[in-house]
C-alpha atoms as a PDB file:
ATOM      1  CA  UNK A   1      -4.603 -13.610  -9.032  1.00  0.00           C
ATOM      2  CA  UNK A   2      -3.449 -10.936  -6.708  1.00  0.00           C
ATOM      3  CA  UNK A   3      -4.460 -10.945  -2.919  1.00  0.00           C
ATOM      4  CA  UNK A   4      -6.066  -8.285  -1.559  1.00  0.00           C
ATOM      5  CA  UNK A   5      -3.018  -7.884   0.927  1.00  0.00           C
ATOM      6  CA  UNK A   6      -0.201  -7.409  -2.367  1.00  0.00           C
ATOM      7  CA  UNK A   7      -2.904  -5.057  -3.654  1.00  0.00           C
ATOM      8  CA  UNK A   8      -3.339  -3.148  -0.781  1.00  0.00           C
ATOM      9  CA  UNK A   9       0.469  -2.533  -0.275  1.00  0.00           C
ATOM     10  CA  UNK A  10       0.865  -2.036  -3.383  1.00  0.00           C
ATOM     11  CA  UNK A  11      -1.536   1.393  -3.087  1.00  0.00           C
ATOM     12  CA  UNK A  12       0.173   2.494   0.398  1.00  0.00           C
ATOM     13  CA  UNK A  13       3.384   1.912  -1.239  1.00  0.00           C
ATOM     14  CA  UNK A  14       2.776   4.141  -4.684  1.00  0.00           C
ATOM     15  CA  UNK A  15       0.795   6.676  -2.312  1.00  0.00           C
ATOM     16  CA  UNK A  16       4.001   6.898  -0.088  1.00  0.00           C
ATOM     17  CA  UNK A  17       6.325   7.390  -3.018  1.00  0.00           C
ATOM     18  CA  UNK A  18       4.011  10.304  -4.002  1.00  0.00           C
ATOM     19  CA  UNK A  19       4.728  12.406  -1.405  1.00  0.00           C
ATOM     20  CA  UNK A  20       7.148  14.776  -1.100  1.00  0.00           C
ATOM     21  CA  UNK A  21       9.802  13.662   0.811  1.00  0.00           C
ATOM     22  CA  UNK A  22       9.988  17.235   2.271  1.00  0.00           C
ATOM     23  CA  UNK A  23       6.347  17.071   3.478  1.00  0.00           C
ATOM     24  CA  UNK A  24       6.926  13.894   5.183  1.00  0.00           C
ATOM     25  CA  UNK A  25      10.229  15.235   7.141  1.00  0.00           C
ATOM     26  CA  UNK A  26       8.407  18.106   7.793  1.00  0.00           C
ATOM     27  CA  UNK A  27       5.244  16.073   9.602  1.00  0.00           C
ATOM     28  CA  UNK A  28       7.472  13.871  11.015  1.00  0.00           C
ATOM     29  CA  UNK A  29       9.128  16.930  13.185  1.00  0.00           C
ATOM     30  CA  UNK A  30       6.045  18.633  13.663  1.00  0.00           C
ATOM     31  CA  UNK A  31       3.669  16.234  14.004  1.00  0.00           C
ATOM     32  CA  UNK A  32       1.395  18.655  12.223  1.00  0.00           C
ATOM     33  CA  UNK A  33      -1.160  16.362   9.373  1.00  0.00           C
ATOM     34  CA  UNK A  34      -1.461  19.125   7.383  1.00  0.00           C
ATOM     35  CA  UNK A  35       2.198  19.233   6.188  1.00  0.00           C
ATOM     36  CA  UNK A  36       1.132  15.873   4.041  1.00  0.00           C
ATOM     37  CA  UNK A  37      -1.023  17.086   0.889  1.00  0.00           C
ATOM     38  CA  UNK A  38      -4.954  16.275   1.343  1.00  0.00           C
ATOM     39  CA  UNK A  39      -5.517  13.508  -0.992  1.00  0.00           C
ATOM     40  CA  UNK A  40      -2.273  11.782   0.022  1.00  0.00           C
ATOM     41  CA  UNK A  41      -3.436  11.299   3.796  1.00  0.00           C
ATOM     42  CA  UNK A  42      -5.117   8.242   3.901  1.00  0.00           C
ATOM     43  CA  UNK A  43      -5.023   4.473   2.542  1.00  0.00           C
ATOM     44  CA  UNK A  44      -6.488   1.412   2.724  1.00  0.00           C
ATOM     45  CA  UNK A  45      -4.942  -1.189   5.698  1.00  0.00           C
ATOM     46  CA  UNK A  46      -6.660  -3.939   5.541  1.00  0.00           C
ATOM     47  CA  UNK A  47     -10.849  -2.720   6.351  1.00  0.00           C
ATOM     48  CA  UNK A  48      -9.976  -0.002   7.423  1.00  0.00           C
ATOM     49  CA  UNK A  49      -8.782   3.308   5.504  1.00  0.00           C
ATOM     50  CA  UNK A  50      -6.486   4.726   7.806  1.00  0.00           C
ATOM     51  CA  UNK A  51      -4.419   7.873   7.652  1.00  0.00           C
ATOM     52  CA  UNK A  52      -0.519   8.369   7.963  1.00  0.00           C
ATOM     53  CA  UNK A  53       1.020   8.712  11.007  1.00  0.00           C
ATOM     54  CA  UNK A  54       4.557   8.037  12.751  1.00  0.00           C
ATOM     55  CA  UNK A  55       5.827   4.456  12.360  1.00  0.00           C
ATOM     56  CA  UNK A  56       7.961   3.461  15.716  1.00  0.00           C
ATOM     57  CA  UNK A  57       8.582  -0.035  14.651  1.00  0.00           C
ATOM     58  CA  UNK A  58       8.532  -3.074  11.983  1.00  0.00           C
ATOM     59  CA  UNK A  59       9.125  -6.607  12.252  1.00  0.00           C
ATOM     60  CA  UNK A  60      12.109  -6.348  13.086  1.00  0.00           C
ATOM     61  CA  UNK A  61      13.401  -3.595  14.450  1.00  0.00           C
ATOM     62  CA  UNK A  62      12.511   0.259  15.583  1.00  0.00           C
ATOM     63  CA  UNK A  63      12.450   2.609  13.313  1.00  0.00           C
ATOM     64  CA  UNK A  64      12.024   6.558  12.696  1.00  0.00           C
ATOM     65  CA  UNK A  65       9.393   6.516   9.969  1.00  0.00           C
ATOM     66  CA  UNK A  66       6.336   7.761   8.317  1.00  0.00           C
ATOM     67  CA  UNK A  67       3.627   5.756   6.616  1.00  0.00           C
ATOM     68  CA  UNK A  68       0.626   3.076   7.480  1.00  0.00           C
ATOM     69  CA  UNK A  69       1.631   0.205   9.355  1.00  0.00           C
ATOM     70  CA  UNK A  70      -1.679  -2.682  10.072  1.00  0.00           C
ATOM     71  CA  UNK A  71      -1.556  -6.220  11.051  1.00  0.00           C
ATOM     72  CA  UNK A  72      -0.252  -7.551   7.792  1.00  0.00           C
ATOM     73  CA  UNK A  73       0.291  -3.816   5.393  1.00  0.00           C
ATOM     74  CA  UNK A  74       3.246  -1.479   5.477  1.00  0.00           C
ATOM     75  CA  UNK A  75       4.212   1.292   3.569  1.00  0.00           C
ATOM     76  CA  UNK A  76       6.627   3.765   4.964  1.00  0.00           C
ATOM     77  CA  UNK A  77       9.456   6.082   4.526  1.00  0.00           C
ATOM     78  CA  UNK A  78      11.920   5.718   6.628  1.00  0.00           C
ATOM     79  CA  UNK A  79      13.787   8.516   7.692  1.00  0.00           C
ATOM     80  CA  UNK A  80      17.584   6.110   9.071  1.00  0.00           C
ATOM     81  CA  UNK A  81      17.646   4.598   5.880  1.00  0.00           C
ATOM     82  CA  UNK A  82      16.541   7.083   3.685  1.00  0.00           C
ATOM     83  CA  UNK A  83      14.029   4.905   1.340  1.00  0.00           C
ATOM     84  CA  UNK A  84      10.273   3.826   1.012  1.00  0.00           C
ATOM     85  CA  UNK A  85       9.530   0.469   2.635  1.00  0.00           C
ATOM     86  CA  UNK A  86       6.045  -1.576   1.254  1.00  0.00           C
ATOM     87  CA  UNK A  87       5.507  -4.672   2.722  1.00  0.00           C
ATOM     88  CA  UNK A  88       3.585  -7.800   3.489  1.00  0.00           C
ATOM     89  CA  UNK A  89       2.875 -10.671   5.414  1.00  0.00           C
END
């Protein structure tokens, strides 16, 4: 059986990958939330369903991103490496 955490980044992940990457450059200079498409702003992290914002950092490093990022959920674009990130622990 799946955990609820897979599951969940699962969802940010495929929700991530749905928007355009255009929209998300375009938020990520502007700030602006209404650059990312309606239904596409929020997701599930952990009890919470929390909307997309600016992701400064991962487990490892900093970062320039866009996505969710909660204690043990992340799903992001990120904009130095030019790819979608999902993951868990």
């Amino acid at each position: 059986m799946t955990s609820i955490i897979i599951y969940e980044t699962d969802l940010a992940y495929a929700k991530i990958k749905s928007i355009p990457i255009d929209n998300l450059v375009q938020f990520y200079n502007t700030k602006d939330i209404q650059k990312i498409p309606q239904e596409k702003l929020r997701a599930w992290i952990g009890v919470r369903y929390k909307e997309i914002g600016i992701v400064s950092k991962n487990r490892i490093r900093t970062i320039n991103a866009v996505g969710w990022r909660g204690n043990s959920v992340f799903a992001y674009y990120d904009f130095d490496e030019k790819k979608f990130n999902g993951s868990y622990h």
